[in-house]
C-alpha atoms as a PDB file:
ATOM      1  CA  UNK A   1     160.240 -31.644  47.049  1.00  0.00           C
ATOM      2  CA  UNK A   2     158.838 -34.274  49.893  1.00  0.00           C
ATOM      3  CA  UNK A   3     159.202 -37.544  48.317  1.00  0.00           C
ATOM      4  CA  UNK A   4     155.247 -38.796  49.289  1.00  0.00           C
ATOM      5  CA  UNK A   5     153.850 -42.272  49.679  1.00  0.00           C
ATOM      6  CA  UNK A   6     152.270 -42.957  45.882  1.00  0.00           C
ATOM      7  CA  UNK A   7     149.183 -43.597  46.459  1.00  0.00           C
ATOM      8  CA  UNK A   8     148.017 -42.541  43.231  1.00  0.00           C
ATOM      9  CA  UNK A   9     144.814 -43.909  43.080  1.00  0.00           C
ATOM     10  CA  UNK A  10     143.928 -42.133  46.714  1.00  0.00           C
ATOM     11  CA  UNK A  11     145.143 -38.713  45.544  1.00  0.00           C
ATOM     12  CA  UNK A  12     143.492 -38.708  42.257  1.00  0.00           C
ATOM     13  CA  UNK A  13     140.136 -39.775  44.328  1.00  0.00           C
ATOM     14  CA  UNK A  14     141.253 -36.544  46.327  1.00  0.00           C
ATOM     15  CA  UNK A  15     141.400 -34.288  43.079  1.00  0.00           C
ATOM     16  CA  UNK A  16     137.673 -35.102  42.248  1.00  0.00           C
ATOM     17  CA  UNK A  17     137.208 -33.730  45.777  1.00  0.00           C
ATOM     18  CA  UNK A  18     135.469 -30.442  45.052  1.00  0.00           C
ATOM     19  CA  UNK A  19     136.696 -30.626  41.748  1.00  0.00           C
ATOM     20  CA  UNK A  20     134.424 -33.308  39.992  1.00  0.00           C
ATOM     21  CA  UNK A  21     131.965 -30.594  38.556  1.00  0.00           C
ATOM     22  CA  UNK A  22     135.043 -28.916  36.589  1.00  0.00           C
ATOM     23  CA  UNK A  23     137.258 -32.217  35.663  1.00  0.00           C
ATOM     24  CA  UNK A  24     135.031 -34.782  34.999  1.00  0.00           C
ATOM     25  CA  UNK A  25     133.012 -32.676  31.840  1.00  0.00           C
ATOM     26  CA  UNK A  26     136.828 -31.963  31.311  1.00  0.00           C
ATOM     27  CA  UNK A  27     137.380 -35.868  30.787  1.00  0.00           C
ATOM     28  CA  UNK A  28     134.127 -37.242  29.593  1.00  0.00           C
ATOM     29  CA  UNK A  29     132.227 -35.211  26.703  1.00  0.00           C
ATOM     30  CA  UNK A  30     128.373 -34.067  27.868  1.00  0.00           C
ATOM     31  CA  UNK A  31     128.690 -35.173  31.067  1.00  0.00           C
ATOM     32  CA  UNK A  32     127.102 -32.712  33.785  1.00  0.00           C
ATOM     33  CA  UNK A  33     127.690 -33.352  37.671  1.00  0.00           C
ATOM     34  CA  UNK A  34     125.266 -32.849  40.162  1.00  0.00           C
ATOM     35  CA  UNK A  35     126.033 -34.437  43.557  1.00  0.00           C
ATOM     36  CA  UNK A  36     127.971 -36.873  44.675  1.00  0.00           C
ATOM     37  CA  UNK A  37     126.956 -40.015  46.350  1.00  0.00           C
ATOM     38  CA  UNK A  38     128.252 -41.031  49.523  1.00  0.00           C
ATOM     39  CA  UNK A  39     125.686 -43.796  50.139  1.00  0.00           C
ATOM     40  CA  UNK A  40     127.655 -47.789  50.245  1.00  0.00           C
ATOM     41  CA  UNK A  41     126.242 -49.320  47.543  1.00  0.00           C
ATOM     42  CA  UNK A  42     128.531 -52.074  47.338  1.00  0.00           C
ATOM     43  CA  UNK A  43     129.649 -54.647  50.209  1.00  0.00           C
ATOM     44  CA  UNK A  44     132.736 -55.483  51.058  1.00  0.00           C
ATOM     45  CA  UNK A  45     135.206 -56.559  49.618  1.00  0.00           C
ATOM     46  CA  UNK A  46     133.611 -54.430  46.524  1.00  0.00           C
ATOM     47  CA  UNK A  47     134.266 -50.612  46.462  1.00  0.00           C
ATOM     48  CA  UNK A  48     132.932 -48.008  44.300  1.00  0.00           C
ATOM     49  CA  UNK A  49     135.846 -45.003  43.656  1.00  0.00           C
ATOM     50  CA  UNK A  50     133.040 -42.367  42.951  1.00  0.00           C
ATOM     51  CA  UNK A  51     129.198 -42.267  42.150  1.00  0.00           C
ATOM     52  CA  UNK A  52     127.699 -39.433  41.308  1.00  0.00           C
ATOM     53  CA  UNK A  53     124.073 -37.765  39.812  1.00  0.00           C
ATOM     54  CA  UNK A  54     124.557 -36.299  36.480  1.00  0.00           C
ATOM     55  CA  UNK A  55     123.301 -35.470  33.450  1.00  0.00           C
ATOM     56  CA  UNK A  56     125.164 -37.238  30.572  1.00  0.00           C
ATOM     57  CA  UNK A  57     123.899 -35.129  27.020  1.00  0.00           C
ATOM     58  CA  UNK A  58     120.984 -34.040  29.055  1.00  0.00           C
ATOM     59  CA  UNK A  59     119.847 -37.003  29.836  1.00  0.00           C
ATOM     60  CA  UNK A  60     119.968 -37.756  34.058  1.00  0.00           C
ATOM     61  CA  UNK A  61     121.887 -41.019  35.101  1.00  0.00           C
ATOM     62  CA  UNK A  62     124.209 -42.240  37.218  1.00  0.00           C
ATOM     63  CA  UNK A  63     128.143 -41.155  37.147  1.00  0.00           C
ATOM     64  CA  UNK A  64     130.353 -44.031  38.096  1.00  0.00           C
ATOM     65  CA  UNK A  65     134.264 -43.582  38.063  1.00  0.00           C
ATOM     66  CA  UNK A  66     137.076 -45.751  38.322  1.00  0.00           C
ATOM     67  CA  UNK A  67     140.233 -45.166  39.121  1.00  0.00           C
ATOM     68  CA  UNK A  68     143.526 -47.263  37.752  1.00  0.00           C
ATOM     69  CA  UNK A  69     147.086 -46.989  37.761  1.00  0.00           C
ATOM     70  CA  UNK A  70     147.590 -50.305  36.182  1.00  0.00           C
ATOM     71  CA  UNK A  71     146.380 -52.711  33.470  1.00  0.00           C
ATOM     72  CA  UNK A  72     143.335 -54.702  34.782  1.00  0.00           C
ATOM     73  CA  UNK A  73     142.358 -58.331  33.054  1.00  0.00           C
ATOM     74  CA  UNK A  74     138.832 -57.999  34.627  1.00  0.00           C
ATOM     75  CA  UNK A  75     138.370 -54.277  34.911  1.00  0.00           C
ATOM     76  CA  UNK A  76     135.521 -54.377  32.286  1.00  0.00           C
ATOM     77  CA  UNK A  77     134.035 -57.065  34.481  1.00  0.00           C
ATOM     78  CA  UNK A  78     134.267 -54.776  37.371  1.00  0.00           C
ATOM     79  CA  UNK A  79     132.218 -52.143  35.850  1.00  0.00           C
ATOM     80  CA  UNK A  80     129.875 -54.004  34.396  1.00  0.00           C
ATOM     81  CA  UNK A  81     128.698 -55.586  38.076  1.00  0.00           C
ATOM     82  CA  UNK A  82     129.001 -52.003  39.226  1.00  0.00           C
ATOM     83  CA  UNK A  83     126.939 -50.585  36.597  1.00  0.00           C
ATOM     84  CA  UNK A  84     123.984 -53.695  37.552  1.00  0.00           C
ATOM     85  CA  UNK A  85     124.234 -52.938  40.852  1.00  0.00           C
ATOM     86  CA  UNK A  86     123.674 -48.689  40.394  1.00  0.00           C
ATOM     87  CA  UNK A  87     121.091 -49.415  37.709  1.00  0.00           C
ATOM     88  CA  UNK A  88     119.467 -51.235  40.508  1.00  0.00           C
ATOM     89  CA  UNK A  89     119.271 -49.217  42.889  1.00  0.00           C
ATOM     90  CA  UNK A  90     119.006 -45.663  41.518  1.00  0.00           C
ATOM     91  CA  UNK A  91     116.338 -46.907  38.588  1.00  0.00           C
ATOM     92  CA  UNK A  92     118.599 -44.619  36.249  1.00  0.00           C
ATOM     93  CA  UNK A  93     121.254 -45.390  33.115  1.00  0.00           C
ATOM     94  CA  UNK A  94     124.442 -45.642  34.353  1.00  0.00           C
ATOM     95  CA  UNK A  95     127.852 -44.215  32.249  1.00  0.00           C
ATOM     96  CA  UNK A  96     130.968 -45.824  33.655  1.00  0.00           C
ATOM     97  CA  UNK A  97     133.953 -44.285  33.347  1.00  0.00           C
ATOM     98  CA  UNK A  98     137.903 -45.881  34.595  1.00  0.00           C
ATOM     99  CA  UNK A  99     140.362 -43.017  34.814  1.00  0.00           C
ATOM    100  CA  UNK A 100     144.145 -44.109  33.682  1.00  0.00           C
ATOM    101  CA  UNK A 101     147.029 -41.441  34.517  1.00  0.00           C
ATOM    102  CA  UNK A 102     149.715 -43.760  33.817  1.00  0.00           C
ATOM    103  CA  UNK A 103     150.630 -45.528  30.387  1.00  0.00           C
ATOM    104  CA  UNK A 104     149.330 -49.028  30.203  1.00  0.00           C
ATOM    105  CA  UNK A 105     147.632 -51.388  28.272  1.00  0.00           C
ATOM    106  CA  UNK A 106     143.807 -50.527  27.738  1.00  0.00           C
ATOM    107  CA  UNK A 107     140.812 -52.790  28.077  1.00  0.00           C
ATOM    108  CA  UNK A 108     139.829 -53.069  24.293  1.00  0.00           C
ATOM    109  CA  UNK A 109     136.069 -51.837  23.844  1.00  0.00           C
ATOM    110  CA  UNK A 110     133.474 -52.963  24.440  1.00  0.00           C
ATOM    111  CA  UNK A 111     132.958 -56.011  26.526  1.00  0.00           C
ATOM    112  CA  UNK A 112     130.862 -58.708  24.682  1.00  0.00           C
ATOM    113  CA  UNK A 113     129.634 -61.591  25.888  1.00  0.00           C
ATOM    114  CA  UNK A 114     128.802 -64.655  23.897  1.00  0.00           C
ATOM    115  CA  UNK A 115     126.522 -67.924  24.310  1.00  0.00           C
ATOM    116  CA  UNK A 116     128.099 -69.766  21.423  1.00  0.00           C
ATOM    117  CA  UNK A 117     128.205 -67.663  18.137  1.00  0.00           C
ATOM    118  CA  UNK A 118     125.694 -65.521  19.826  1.00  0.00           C
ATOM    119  CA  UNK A 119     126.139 -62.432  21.684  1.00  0.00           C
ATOM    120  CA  UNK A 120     123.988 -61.545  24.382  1.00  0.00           C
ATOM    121  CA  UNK A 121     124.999 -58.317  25.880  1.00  0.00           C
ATOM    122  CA  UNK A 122     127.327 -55.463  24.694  1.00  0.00           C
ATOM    123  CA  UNK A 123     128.861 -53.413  27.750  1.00  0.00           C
ATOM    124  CA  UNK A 124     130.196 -50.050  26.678  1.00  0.00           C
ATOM    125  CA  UNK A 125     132.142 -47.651  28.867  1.00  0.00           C
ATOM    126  CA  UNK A 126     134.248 -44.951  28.780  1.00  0.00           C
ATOM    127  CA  UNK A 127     138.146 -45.033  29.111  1.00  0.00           C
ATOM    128  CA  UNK A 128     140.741 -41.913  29.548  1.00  0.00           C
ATOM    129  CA  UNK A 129     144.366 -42.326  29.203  1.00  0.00           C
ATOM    130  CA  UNK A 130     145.569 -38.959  30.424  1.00  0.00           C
ATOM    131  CA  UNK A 131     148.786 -39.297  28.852  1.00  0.00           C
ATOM    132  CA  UNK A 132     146.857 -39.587  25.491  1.00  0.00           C
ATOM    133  CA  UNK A 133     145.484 -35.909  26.569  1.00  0.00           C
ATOM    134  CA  UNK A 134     147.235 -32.940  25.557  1.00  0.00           C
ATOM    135  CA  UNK A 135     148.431 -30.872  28.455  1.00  0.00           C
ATOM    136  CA  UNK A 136     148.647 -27.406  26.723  1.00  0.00           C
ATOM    137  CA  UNK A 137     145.157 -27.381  26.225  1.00  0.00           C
ATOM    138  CA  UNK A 138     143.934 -27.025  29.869  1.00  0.00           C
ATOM    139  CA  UNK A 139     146.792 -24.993  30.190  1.00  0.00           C
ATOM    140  CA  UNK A 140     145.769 -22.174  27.357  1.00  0.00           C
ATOM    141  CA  UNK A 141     141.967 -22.443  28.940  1.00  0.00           C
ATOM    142  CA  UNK A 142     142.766 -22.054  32.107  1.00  0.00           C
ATOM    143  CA  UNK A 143     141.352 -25.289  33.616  1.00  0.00           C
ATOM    144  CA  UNK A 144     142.807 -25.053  37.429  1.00  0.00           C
ATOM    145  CA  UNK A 145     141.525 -27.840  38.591  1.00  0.00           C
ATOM    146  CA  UNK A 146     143.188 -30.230  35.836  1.00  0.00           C
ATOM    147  CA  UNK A 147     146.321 -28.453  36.276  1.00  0.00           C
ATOM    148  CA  UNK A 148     147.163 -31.316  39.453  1.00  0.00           C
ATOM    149  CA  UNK A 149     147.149 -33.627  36.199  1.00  0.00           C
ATOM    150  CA  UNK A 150     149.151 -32.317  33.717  1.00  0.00           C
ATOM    151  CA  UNK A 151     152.226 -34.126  34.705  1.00  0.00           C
ATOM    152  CA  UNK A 152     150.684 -37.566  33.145  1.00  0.00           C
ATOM    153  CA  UNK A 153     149.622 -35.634  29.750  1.00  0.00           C
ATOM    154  CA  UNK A 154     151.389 -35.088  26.281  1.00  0.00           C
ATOM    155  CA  UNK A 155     153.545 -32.097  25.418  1.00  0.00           C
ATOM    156  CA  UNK A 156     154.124 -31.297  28.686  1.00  0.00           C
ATOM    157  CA  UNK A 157     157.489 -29.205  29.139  1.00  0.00           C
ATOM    158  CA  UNK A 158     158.846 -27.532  32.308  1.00  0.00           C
ATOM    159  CA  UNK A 159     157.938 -24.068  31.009  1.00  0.00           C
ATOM    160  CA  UNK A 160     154.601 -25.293  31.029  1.00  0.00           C
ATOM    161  CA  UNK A 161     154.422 -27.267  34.567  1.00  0.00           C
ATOM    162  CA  UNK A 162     155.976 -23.854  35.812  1.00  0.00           C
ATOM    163  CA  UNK A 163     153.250 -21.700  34.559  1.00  0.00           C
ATOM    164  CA  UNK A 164     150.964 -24.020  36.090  1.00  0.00           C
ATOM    165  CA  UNK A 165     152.238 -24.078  39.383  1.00  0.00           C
ATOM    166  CA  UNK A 166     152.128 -19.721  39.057  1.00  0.00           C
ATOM    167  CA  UNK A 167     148.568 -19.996  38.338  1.00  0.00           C
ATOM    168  CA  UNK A 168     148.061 -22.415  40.670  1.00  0.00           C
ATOM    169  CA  UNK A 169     149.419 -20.404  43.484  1.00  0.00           C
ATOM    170  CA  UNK A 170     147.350 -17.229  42.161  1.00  0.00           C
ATOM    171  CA  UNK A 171     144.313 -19.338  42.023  1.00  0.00           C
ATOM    172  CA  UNK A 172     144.165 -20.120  45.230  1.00  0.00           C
ATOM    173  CA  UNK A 173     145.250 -17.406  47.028  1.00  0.00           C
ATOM    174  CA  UNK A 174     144.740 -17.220  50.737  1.00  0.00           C
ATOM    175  CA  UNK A 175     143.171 -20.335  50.400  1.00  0.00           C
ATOM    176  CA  UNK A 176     146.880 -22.308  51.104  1.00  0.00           C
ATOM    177  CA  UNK A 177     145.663 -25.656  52.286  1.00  0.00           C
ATOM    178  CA  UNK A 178     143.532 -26.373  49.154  1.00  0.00           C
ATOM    179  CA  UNK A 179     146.858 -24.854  47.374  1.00  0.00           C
ATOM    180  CA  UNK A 180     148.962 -27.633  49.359  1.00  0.00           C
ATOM    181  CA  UNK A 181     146.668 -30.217  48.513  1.00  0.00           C
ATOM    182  CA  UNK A 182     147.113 -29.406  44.553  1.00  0.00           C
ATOM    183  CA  UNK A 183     150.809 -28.988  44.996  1.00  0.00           C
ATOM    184  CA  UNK A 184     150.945 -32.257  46.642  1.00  0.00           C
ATOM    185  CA  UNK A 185     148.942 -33.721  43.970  1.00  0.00           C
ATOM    186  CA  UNK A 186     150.748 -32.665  41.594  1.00  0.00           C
ATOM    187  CA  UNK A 187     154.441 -33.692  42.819  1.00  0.00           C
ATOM    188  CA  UNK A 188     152.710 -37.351  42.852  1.00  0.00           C
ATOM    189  CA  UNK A 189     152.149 -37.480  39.671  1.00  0.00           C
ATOM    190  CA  UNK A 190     155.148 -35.860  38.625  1.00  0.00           C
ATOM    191  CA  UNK A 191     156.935 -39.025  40.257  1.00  0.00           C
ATOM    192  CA  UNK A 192     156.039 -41.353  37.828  1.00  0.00           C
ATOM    193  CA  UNK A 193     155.240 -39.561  34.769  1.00  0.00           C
ATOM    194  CA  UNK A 194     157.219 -40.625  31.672  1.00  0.00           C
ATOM    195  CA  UNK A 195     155.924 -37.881  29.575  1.00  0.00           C
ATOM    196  CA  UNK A 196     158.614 -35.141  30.202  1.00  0.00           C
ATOM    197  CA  UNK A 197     162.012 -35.647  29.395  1.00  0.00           C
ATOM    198  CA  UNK A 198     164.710 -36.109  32.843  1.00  0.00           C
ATOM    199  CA  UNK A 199     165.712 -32.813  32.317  1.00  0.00           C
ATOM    200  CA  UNK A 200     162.573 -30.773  32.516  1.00  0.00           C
ATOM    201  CA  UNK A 201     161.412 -33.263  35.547  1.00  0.00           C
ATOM    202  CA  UNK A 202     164.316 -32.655  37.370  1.00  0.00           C
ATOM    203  CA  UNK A 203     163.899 -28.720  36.754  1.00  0.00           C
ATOM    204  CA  UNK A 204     160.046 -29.128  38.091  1.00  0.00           C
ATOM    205  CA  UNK A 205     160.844 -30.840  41.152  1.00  0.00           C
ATOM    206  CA  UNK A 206     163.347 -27.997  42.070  1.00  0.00           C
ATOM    207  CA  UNK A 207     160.554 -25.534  41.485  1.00  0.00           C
ATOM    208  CA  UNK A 208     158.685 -27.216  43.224  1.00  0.00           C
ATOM    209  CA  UNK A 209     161.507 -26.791  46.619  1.00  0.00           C
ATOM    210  CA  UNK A 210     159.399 -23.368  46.841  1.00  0.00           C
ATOM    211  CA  UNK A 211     156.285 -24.712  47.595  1.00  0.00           C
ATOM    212  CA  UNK A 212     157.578 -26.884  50.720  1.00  0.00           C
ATOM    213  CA  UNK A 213     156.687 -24.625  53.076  1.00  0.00           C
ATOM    214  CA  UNK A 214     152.967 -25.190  52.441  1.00  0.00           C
ATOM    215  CA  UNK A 215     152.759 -28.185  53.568  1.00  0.00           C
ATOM    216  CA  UNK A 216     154.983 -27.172  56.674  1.00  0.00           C
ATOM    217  CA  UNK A 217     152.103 -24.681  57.791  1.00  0.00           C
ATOM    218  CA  UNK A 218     150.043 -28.324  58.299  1.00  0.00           C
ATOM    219  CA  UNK A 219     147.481 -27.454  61.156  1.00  0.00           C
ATOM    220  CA  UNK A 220     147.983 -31.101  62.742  1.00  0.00           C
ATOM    221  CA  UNK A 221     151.712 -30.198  62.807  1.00  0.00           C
ATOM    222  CA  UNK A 222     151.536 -26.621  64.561  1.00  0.00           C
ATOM    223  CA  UNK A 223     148.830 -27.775  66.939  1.00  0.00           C
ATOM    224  CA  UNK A 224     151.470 -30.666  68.034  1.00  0.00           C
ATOM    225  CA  UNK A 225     154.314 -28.295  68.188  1.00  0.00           C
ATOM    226  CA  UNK A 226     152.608 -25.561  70.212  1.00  0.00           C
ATOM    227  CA  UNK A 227     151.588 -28.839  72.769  1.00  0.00           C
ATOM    228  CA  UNK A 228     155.043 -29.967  72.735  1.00  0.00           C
ATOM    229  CA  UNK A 229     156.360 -25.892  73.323  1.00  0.00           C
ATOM    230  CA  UNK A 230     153.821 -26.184  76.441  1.00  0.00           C
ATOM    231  CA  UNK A 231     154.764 -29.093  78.431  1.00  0.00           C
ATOM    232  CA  UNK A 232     158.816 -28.394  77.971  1.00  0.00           C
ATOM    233  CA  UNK A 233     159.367 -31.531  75.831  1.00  0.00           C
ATOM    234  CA  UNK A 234     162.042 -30.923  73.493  1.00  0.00           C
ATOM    235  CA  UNK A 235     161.848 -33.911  71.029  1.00  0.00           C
ATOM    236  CA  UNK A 236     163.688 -34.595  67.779  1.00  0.00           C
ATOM    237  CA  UNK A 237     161.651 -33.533  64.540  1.00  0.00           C
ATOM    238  CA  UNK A 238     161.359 -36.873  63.366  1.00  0.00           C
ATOM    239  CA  UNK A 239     159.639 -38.058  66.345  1.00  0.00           C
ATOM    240  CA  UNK A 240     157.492 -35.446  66.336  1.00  0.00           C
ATOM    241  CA  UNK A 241     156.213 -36.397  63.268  1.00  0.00           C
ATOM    242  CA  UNK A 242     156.134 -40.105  64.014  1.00  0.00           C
ATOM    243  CA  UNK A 243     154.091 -39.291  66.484  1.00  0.00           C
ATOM    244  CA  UNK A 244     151.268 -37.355  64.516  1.00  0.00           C
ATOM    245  CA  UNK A 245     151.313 -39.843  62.136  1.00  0.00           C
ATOM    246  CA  UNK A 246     149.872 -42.637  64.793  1.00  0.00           C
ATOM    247  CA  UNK A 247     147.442 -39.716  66.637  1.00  0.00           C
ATOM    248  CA  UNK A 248     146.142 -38.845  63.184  1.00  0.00           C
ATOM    249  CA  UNK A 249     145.109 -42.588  62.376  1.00  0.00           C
ATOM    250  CA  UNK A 250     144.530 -43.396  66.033  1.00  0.00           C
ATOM    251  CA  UNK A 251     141.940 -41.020  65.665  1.00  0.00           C
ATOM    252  CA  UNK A 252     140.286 -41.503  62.504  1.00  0.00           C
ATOM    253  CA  UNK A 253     141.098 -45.266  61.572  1.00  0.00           C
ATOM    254  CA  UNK A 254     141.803 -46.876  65.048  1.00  0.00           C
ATOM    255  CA  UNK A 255     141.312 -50.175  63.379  1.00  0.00           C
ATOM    256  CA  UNK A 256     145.161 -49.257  61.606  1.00  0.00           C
ATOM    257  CA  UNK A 257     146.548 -48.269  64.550  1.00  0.00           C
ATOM    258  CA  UNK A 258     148.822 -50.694  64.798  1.00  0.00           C
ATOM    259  CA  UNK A 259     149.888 -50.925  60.960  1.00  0.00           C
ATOM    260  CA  UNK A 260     150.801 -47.251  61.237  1.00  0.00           C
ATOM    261  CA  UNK A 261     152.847 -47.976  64.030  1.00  0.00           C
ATOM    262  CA  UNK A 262     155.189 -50.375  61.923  1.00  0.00           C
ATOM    263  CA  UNK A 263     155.010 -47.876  58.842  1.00  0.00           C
ATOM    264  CA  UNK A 264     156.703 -44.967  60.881  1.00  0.00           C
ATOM    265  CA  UNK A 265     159.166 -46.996  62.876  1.00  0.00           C
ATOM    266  CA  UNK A 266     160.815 -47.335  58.927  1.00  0.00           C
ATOM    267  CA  UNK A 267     161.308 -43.505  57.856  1.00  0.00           C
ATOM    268  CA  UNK A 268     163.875 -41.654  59.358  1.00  0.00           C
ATOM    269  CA  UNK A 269     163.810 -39.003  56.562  1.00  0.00           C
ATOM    270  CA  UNK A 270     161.547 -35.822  57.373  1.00  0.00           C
ATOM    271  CA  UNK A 271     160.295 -35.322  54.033  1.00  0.00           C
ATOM    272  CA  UNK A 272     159.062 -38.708  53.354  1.00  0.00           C
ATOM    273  CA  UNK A 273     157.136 -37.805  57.087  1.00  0.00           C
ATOM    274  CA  UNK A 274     156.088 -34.850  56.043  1.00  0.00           C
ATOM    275  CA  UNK A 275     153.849 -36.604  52.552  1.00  0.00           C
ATOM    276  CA  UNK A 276     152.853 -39.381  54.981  1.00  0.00           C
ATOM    277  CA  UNK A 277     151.272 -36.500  56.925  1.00  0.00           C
ATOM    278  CA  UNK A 278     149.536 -35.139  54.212  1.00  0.00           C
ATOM    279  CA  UNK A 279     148.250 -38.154  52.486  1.00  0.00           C
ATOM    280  CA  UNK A 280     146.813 -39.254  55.371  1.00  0.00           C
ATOM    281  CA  UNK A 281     144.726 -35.806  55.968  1.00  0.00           C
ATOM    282  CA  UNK A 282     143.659 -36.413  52.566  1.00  0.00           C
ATOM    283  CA  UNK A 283     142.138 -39.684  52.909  1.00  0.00           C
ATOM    284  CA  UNK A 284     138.643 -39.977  52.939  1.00  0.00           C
ATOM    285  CA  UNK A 285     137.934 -43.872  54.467  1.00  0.00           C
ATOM    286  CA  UNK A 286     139.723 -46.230  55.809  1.00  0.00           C
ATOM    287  CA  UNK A 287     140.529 -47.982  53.095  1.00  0.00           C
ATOM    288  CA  UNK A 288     142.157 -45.324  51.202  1.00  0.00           C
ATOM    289  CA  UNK A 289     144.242 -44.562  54.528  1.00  0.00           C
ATOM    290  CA  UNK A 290     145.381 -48.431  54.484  1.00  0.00           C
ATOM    291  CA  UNK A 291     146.396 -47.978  50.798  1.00  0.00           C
ATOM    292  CA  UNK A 292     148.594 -45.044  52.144  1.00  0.00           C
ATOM    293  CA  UNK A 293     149.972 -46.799  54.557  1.00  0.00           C
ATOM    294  CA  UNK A 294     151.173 -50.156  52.734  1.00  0.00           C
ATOM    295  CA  UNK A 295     152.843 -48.027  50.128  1.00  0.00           C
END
C-alpha cells in the first residue's frame, strides 16, 4: 500500500470533512452538528482545527475540536483561550473537545486555576483517546464514517479491518474518490497504530495492495498524462509525478512553492509520490499543506 506522508493531524481534519454530523455524536455523547464554521476567528500564529454550531443535550453552543497526535503540556491552556475567544464572539457556551488517535499521556481533568489556596476558575473539556474506544462496536452498527478510524481502536483484528474495508468499498460505490480518500485515511492510521498485533497489520496492508488503483484513477494525474500523451513528451513516471506535485501547490499555495520543490527532489519511490499527491488534494489551507510537506 503507498507509504503516505503522516500527516495525521491533516487527514483526521479531512475525515470530519463531510463526516462531522455522523463522527463527532459518535465521539462526544449529546452532541448535535449543525454547520461548520469557516470564519478566522483566531490570528496567526493561533489556529482553530474545527468550529462548528451545535446543539450539545439540546442546548445550542459552539463545537470546538482539537486535534493531537501527541502529549501537549499546555493543551488545556490552548482550549481554554480558544473557548474565551468563541464565547466572545458567537455569545454562545462553548464545549471543547481534543481528539487523540494515538496512545499518549492525557491532560488530567479539569484545568484549575488557583490565586493562593483559592481557585478561581474550573475549565472542563472533553478528551477521546480512540485507542480507549472499542472498534467492534462501530463495526457491528455500521458506522461508515468511523470505519477510517478503527485502526487506532481496541480489539481490532484483521478480520475486522477487512470487513471494514468490504463495507467501505460497498458504501461508497461509484462514488471512488470519496472511497480513495477513506482508504487513504485509513492506511495512515494503520501506520502507526499499536493496537493490532504485526501479524494482522502486515495482513491489512496487503489487503489493502487492492485498493491502489484508486488512488491511481487521481483526476490531477490523468489530466497530466493525457497533456503529456498530447505534446509527444515521453517522461519517466517519477517525474511526472514530481511535477504535479509542484503544479498542484503552485496553484493553490504559491507561497510553498518553493518548499515543495525541495520535498520532491528527495523521493524517488512512486508510491511515496503517489500519497504526496493525495494528501495534498486533501488539504484544506495552507497550513495543513505545509504540515504535509515538512513530513
Amino acid at each position: 500500500m503507498i507509504q503516505q506522508p503522516q500527516a495525521y493531524d491533516s487527514s483526521l481534519k479531512t475525515l470530519l470533512e463531510g463526516l462531522a454530523g455522523q463522527v463527532l455524536p459518535e465521539l462526544v455523547s449529546g452532541v448535535e452538528v449543525e454547520a461548520e464554521l469557516n470564519d478566522e476567528i483566531l490570528k496567526p500564529p493561533l489556529r482553530a482545527d474545527r468550529v462548528y454550531t451545535a446543539l450539545w443535550r439540546g442546548v445550542p453552543c459552539i463545537l470546538h475540536v482539537e486535534l493531537e497526535t501527541k502529549a501537549s503540556t499546555n493543551i488545556a491552556h490552548r482550549l481554554l483561550e480558544y473557548n474565551a475567544i468563541l464565547y466572545k464572539k458567537h455569545k454562545k457556551p462553548v464545549v471543547s473537545v481534543v481528539i487523540y488517535p494515538f496512545r499518549v499521556k492525557l491532560p488530567r481533568l479539569p484545568l484549575c486555576i488557583f490565586v493562593g489556596s483559592q481557585e478561581i476558575h474550573t475549565f472542563w473539556y472533553h478528551v477521546i483517546a480512540l485507542w480507549k474506544l472499542r472498534a467492534r462496536s462501530y463495526l457491528n452498527r455500521g458506522v461508515v464514517g468511523m470505519y477510517a478510524l478503527l485502526p487506532t481502536m481496541r480489539g481490532a483484528t484483521y478480520e475486522m479491518l477487512k470487513q471494514a474495508l468490504d463495507e467501505m468499498k460497498a458504501f461508497y460505490g461509484e462514488n471512488r474518490r470519496r472511497l480513495a480518500e477513506q482508504i487513504l485515511l485509513f492506511d495512515t492510521f494503520l501506520q502507526r497504530s499499536d493496537t493490532l498485533s504485526i501479524v494482522d497489520k502486515y495482513k491489512v496492508q496487503e489487503y489493502l495492495d487492492m485498493f491502489d488503483s484508486l488512488l491511481d484513477e487521481s483526476r490531477i494525474v490523468k489530466k497530466k498524462a493525457a497533456e503529456a500523451e498530447a505534446k509527444g513528451r515521453v517522461e519517466g513516471e517519477i517525474e511526472t509525478l514530481r511535477q504535479v506535485i509542484v503544479e498542484i501547490v503552485q496553484t493553490h499555495f504559491p507561497v510553498l512553492a518553493q518548499l515543495a520543490q525541495q520535498k520532491v527532489t528527495k523521493l524517488s519511490d512512486s508510491r511515496q509520490l503517489h500519497g504526496l499527491i493525495m494528501q495534498l488534494t486533501l488539504a484544506r489551507d495552507e497550513a495543513a499543506a505545509r504540515d504535509v510537506l515538512n513530513v
